[in-house]
N, C-alpha and C. Protein backbone atom coordinates (compact mmCIF):
# COMPACT_ATOMS: atom_id res chain seq x y z
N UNK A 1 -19.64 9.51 8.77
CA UNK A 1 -19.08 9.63 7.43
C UNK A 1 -20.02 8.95 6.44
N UNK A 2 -20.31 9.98 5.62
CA UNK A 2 -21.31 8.90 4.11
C UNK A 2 -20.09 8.29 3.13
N UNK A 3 -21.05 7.33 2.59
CA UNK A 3 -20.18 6.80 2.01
C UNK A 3 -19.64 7.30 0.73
N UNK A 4 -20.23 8.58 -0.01
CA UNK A 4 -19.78 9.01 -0.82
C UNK A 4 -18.00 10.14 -0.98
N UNK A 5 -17.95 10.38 0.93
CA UNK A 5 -17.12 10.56 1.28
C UNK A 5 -15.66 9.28 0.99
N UNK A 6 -15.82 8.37 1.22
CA UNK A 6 -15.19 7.07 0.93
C UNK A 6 -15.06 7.26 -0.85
N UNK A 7 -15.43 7.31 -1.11
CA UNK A 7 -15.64 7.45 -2.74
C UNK A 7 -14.34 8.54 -3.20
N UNK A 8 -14.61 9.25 -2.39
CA UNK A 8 -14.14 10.48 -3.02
C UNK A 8 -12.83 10.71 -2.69
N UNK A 9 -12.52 10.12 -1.17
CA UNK A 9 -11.21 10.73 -0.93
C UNK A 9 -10.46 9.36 -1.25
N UNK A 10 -11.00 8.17 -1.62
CA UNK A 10 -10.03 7.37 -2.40
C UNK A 10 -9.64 7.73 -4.19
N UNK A 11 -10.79 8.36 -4.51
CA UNK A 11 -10.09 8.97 -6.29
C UNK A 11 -9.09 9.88 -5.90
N UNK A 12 -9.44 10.86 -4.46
CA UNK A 12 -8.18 11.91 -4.11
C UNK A 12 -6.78 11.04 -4.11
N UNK A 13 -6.82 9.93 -4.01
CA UNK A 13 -5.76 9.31 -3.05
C UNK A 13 -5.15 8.68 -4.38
N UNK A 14 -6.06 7.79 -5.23
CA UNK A 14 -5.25 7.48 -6.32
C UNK A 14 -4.64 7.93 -7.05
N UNK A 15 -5.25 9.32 -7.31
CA UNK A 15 -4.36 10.44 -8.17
C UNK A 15 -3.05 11.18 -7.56
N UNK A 16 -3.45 11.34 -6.16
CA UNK A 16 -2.16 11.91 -6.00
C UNK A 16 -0.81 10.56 -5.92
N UNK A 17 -1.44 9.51 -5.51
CA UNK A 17 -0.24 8.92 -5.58
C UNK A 17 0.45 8.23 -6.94
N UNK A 18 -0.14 8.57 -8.14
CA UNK A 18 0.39 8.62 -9.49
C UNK A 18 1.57 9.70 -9.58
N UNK A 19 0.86 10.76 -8.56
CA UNK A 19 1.74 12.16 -9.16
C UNK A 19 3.32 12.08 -8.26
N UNK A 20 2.69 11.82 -6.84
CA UNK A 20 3.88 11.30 -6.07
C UNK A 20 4.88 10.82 -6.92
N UNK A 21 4.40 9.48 -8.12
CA UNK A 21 5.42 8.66 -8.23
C UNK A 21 5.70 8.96 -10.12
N UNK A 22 5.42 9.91 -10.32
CA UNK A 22 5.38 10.66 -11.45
C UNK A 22 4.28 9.59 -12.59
N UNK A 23 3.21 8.94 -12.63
CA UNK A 23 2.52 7.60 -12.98
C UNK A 23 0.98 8.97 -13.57
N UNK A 24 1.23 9.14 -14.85
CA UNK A 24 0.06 9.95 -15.04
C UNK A 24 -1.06 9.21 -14.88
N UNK A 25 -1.33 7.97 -14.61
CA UNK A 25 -2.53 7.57 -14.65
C UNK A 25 -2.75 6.62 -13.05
N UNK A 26 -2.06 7.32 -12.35
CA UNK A 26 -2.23 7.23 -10.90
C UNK A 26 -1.49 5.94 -10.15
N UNK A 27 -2.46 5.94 -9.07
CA UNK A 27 -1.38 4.46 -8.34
C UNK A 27 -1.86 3.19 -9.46
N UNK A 28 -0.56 2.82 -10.02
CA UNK A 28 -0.93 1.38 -10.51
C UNK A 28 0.56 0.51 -10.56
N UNK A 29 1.09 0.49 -9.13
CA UNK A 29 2.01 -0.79 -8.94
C UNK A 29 1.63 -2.01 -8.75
N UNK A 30 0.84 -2.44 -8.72
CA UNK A 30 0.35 -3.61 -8.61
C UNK A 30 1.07 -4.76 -9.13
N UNK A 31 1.11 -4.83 -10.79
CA UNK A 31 1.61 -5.40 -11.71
C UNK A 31 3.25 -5.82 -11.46
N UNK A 32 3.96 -4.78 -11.27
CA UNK A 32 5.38 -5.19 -10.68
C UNK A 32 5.55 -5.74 -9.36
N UNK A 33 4.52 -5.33 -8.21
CA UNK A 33 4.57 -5.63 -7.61
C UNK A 33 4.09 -7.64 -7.12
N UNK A 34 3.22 -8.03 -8.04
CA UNK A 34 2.84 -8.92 -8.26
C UNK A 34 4.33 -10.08 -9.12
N UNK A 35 4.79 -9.42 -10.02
CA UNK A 35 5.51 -9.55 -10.89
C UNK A 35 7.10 -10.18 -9.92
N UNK A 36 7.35 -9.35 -8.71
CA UNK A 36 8.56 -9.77 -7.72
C UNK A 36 7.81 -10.89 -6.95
N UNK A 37 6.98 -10.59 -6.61
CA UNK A 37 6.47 -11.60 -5.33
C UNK A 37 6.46 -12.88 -6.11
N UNK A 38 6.33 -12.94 -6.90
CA UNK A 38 6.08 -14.14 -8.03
C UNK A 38 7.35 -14.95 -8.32
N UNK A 39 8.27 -13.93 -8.65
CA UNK A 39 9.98 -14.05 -8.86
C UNK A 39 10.49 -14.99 -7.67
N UNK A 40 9.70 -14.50 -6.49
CA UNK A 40 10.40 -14.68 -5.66
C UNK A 40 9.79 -15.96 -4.24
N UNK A 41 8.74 -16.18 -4.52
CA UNK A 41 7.94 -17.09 -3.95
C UNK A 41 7.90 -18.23 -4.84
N UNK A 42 8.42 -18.03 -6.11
CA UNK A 42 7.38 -19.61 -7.20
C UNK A 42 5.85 -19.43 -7.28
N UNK A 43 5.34 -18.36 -6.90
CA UNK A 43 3.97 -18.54 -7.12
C UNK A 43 3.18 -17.63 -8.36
N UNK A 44 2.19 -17.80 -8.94
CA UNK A 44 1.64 -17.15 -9.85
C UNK A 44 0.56 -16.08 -9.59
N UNK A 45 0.13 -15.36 -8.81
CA UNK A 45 -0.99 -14.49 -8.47
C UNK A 45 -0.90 -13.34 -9.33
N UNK A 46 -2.37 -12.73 -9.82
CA UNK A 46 -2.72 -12.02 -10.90
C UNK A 46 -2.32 -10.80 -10.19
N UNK A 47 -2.76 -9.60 -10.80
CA UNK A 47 -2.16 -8.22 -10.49
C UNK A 47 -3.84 -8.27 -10.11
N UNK A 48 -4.99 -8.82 -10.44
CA UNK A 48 -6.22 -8.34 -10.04
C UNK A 48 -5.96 -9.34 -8.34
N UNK A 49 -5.52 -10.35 -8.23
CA UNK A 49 -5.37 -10.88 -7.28
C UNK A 49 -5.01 -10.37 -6.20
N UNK A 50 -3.76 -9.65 -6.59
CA UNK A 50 -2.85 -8.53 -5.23
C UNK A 50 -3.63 -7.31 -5.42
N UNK A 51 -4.38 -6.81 -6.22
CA UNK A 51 -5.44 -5.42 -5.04
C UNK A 51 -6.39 -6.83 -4.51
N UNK A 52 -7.09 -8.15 -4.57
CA UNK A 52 -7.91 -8.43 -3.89
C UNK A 52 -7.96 -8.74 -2.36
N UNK A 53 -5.89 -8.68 -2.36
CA UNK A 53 -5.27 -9.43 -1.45
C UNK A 53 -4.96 -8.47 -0.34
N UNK A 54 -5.00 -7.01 -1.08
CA UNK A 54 -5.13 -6.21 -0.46
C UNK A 54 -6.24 -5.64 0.55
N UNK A 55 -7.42 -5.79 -0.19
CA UNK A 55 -8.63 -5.37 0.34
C UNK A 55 -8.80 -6.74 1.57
N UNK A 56 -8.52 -7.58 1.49
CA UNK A 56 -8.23 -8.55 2.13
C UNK A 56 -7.35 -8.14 3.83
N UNK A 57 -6.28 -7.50 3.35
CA UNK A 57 -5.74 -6.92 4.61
C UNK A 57 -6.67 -5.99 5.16
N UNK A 58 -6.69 -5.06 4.50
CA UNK A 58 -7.51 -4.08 4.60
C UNK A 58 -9.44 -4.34 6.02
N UNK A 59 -9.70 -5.36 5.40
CA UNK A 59 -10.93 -6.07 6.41
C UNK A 59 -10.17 -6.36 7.07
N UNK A 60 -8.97 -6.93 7.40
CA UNK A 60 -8.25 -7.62 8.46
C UNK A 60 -8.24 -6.98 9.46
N UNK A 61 -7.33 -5.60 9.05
CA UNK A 61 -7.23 -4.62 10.28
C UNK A 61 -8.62 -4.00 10.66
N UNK A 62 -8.77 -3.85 10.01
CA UNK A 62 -10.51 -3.07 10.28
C UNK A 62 -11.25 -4.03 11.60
N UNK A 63 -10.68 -5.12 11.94
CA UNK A 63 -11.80 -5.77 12.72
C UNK A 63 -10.76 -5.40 14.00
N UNK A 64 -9.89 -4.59 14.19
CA UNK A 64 -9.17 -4.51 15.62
C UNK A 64 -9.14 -3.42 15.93
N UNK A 65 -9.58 -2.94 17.18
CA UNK A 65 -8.92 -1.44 17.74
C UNK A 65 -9.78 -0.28 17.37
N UNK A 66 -9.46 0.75 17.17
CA UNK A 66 -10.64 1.69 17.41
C UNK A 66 -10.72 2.21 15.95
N UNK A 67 -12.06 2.50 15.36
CA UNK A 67 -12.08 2.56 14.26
C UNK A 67 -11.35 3.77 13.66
N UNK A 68 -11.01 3.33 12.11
CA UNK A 68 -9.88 3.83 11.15
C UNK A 68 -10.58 4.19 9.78
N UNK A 69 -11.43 5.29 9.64
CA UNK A 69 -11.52 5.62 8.05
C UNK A 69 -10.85 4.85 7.24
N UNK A 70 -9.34 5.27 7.05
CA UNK A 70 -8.49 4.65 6.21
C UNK A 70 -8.85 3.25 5.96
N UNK A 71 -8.77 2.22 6.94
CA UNK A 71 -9.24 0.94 6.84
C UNK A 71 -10.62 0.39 5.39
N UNK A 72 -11.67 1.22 6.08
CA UNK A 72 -12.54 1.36 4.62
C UNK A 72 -11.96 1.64 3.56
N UNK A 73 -11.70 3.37 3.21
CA UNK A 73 -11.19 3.76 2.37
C UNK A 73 -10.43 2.94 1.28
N UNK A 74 -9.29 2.64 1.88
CA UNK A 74 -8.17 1.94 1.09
C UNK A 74 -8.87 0.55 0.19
N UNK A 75 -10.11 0.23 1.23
CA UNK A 75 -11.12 -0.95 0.82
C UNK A 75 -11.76 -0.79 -0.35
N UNK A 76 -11.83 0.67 -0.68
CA UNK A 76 -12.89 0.93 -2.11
C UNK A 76 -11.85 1.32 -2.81
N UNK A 77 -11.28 1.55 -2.49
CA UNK A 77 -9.64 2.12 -3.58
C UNK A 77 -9.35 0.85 -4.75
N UNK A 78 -8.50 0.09 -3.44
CA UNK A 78 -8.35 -1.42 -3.67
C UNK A 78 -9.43 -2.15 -4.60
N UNK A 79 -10.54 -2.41 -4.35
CA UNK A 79 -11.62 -2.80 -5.13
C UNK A 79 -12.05 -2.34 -6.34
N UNK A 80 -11.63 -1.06 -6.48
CA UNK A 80 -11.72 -0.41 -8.07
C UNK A 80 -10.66 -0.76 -8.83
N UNK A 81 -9.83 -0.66 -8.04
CA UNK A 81 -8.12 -1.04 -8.89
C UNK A 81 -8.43 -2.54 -9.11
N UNK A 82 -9.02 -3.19 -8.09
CA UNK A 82 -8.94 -4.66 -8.75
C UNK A 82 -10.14 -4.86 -9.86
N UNK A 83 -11.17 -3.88 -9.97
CA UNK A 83 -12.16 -4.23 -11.06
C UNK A 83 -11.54 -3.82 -12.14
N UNK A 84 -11.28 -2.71 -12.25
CA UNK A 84 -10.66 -2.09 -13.31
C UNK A 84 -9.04 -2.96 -13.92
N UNK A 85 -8.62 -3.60 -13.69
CA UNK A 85 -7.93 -4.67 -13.82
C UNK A 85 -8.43 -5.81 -14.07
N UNK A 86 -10.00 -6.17 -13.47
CA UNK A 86 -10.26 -7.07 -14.30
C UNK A 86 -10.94 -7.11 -15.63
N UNK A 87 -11.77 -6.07 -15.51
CA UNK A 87 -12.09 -5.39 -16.91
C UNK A 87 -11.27 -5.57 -17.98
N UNK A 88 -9.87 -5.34 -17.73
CA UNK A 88 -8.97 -4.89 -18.89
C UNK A 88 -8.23 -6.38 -19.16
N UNK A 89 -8.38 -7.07 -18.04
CA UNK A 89 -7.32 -8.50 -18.53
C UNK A 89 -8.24 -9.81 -18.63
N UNK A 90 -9.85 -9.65 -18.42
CA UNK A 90 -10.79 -10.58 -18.79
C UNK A 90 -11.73 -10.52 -19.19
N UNK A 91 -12.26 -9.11 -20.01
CA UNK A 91 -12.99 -8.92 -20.84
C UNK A 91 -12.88 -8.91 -22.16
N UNK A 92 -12.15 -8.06 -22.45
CA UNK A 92 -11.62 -7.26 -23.68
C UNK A 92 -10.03 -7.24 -24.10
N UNK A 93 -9.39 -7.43 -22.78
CA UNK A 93 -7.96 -6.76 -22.91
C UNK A 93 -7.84 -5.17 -23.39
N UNK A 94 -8.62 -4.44 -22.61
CA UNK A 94 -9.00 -2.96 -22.77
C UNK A 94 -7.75 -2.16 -22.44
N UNK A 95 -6.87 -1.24 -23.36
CA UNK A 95 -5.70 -0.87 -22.80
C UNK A 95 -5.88 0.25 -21.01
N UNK A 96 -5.52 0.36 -20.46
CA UNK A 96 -6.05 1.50 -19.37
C UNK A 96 -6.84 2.72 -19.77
N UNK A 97 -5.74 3.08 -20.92
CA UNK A 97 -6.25 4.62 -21.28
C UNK A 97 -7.70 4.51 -21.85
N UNK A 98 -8.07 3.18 -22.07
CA UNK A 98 -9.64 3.40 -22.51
C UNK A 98 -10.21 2.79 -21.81
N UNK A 99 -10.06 2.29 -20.55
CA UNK A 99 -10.62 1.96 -19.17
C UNK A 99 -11.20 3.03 -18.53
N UNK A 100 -11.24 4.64 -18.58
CA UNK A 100 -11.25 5.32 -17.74
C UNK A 100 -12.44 6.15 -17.85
C-alpha cells in the first residue's frame, strides 16, 4: 500500500462520516466528545488533545497482531483533525469553514 492510498481513503472516511451523521463538514465530534469526558472526569483536555489521544490508540494497536490498514489510516485521519484544530484554536481562531 502507498501512502497516498492512506491519504485518500481517510478524506473518503471523513466525509462520509459527516454524512452518516448528517455534519456537512464531516467527522468533527471531538469537541463534545472532549466536552463529556471533561464533565465527567474533572479533567480539562483540548478537543486537539482527544484526536492526539486518539492517534495515540491508534499506534497502540498497531504494535499487536497481524497487520491492519485501518490502524495507520485512522492515524492520518486523526492527525489532520488534530492539526486542523490546532490551526483554528492557536493561530488565528480560524472559523472551520475557512480552514478548508
Amino acid at each position: 500500500m502507498r501512502a497516498d492510498h492512506f491519504l485518500a481513503q481517510q478524506l473518503q472516511i471523513i466525509q462520509e462520516r459527516g454524512e452518516e451523521r448528517d455534519a456537512t463538514d464531516g467527522e468533527r465530534s471531538m469537541a463534545a466528545t472532549v466536552k463529556a469526558f471533561n464533565a465527567m472526569f474533572g479533567h480539562n483536555i483540548t478537543e486537539e488533545q482527544g484526536w492526539q489521544f486518539m492517534v495515540l490508540l491508534k499506534m497502540a494497536r498497531s504494535k499487536g497482531g497481524k497487520f491492519r490498514a485501518d490502524d495507520y489510516s485512522d492515524q492520518t485521519g486523526y492527525s489532520a483533525l488534530a492539526g486542523e484544530c490546532a490551526a483554528r484554536t492557536r493561530v488565528n481562531t480560524v472559523p472551520l469553514s475557512e480552514t478548508k
